[in-house]
N, C-alpha and C. Protein backbone atom coordinates (compact mmCIF):
# COMPACT_ATOMS: atom_id res chain seq x y z
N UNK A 1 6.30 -25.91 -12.98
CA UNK A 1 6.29 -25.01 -14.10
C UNK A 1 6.57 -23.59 -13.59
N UNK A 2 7.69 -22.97 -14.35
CA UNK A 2 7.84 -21.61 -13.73
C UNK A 2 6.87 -20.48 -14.43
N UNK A 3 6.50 -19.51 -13.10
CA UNK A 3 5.56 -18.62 -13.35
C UNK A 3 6.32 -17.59 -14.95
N UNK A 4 5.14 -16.84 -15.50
CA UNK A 4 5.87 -16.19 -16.47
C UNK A 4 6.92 -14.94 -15.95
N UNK A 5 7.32 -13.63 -16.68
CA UNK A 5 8.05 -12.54 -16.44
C UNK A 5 7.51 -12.26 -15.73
N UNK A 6 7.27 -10.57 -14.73
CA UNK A 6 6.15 -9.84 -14.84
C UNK A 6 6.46 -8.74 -15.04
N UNK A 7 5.83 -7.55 -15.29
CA UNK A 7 6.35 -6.03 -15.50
C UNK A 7 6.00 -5.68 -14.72
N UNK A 8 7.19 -5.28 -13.28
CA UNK A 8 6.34 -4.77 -12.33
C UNK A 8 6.40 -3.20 -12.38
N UNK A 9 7.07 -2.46 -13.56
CA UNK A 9 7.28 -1.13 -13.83
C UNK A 9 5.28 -0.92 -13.69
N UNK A 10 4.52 -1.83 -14.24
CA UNK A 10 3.06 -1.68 -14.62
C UNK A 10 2.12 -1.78 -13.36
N UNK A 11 2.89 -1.95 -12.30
CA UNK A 11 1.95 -2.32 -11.52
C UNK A 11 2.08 -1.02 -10.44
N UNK A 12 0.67 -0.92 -9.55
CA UNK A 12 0.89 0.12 -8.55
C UNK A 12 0.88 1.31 -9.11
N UNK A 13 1.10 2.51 -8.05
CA UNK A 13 1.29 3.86 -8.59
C UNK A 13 2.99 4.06 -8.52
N UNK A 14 3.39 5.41 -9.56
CA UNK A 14 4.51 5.74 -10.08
C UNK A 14 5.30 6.41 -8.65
N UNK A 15 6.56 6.29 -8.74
CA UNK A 15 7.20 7.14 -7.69
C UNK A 15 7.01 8.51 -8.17
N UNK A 16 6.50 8.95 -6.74
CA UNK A 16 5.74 10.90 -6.94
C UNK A 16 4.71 10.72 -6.93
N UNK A 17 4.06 9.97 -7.75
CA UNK A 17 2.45 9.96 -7.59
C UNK A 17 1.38 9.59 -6.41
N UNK A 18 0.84 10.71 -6.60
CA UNK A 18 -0.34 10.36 -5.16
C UNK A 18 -0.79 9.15 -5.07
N UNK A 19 -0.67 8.61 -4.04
CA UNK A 19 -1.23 7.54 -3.69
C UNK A 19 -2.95 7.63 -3.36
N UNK A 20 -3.29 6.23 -4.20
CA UNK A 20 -4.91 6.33 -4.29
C UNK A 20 -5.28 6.51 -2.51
N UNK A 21 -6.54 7.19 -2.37
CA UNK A 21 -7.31 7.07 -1.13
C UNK A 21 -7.48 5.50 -0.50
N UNK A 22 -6.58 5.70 0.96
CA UNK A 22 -7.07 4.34 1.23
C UNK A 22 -7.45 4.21 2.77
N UNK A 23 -8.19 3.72 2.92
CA UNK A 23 -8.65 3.40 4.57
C UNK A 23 -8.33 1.67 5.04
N UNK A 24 -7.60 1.60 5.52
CA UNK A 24 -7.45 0.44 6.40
C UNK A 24 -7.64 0.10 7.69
N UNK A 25 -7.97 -1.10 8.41
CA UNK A 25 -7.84 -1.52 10.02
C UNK A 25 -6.66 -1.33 10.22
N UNK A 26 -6.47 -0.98 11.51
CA UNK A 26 -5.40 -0.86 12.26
C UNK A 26 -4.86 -2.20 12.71
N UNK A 27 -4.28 -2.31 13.85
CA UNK A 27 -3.96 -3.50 14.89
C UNK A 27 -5.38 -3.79 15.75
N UNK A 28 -5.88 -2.50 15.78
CA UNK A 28 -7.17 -2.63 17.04
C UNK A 28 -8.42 -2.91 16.34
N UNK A 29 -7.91 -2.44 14.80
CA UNK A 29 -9.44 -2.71 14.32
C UNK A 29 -10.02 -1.62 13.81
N UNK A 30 -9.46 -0.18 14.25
CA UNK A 30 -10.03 1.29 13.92
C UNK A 30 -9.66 1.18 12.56
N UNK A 31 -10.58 2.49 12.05
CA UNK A 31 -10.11 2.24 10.62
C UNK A 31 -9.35 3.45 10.61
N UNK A 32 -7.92 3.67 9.88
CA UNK A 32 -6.87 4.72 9.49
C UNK A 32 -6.81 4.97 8.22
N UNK A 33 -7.10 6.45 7.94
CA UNK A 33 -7.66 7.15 6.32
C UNK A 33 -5.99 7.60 6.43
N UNK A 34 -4.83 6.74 5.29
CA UNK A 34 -3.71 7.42 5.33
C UNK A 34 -3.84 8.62 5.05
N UNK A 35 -4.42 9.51 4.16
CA UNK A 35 -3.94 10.82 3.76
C UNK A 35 -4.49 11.31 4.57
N UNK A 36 -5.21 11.30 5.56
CA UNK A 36 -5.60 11.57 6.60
C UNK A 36 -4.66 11.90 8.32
N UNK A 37 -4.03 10.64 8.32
CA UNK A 37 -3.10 10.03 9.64
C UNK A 37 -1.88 11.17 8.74
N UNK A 38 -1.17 11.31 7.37
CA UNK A 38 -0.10 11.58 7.56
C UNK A 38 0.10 12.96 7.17
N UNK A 39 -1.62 13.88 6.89
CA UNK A 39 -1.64 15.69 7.10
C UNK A 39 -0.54 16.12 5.98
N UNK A 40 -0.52 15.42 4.91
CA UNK A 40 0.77 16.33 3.69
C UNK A 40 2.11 15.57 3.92
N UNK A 41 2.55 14.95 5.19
CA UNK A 41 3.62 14.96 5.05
C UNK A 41 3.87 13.46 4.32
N UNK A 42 5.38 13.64 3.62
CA UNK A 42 5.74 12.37 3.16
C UNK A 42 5.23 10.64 3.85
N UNK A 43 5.14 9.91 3.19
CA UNK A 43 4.59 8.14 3.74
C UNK A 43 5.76 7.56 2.53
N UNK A 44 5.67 6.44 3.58
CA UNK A 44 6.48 5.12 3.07
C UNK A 44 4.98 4.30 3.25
N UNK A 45 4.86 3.77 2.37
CA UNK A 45 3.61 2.68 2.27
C UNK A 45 4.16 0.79 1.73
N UNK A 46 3.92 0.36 3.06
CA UNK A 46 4.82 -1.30 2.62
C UNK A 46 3.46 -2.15 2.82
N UNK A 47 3.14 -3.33 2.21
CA UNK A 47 2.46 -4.21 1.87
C UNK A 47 3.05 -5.45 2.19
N UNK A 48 2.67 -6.32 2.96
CA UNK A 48 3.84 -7.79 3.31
C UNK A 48 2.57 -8.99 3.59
N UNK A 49 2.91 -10.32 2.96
CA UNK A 49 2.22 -10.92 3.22
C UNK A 49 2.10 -11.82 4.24
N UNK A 50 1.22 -11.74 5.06
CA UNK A 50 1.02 -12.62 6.58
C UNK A 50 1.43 -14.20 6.19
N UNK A 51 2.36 -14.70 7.30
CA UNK A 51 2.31 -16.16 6.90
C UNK A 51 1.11 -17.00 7.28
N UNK A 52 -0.18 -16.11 7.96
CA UNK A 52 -1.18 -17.03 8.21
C UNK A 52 -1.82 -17.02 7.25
N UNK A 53 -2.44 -17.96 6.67
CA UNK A 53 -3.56 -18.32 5.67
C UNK A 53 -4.93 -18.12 6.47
């Protein structure tokens, strides 16, 4: 059965818009406060899903 549409215009924040506060692990494990690590300047922010389960 195929999944429905989706609107992905609805999802996430808008291009320009601040990106919500976020803290993540690193590779090592530290935690990295982006608006923090990137001091004002422009971010590319990518999301990818691990093939490990």
């Amino acid at each position: 059965m195929p999944l429905p549409p989706r609107d992905f215009d609805a999802i996430g924040p808008k291009e320009g818009q601040r990106f919500p506060d976020v803290r993540l692990s690193d590779q090592t494990g530290a935690l990295v406060d982006l608006h923090e690590q990137r001091a004002g300047r422009p971010a590319l922010v990518v999301f990818y899903r691990s093939a490990e389960w």
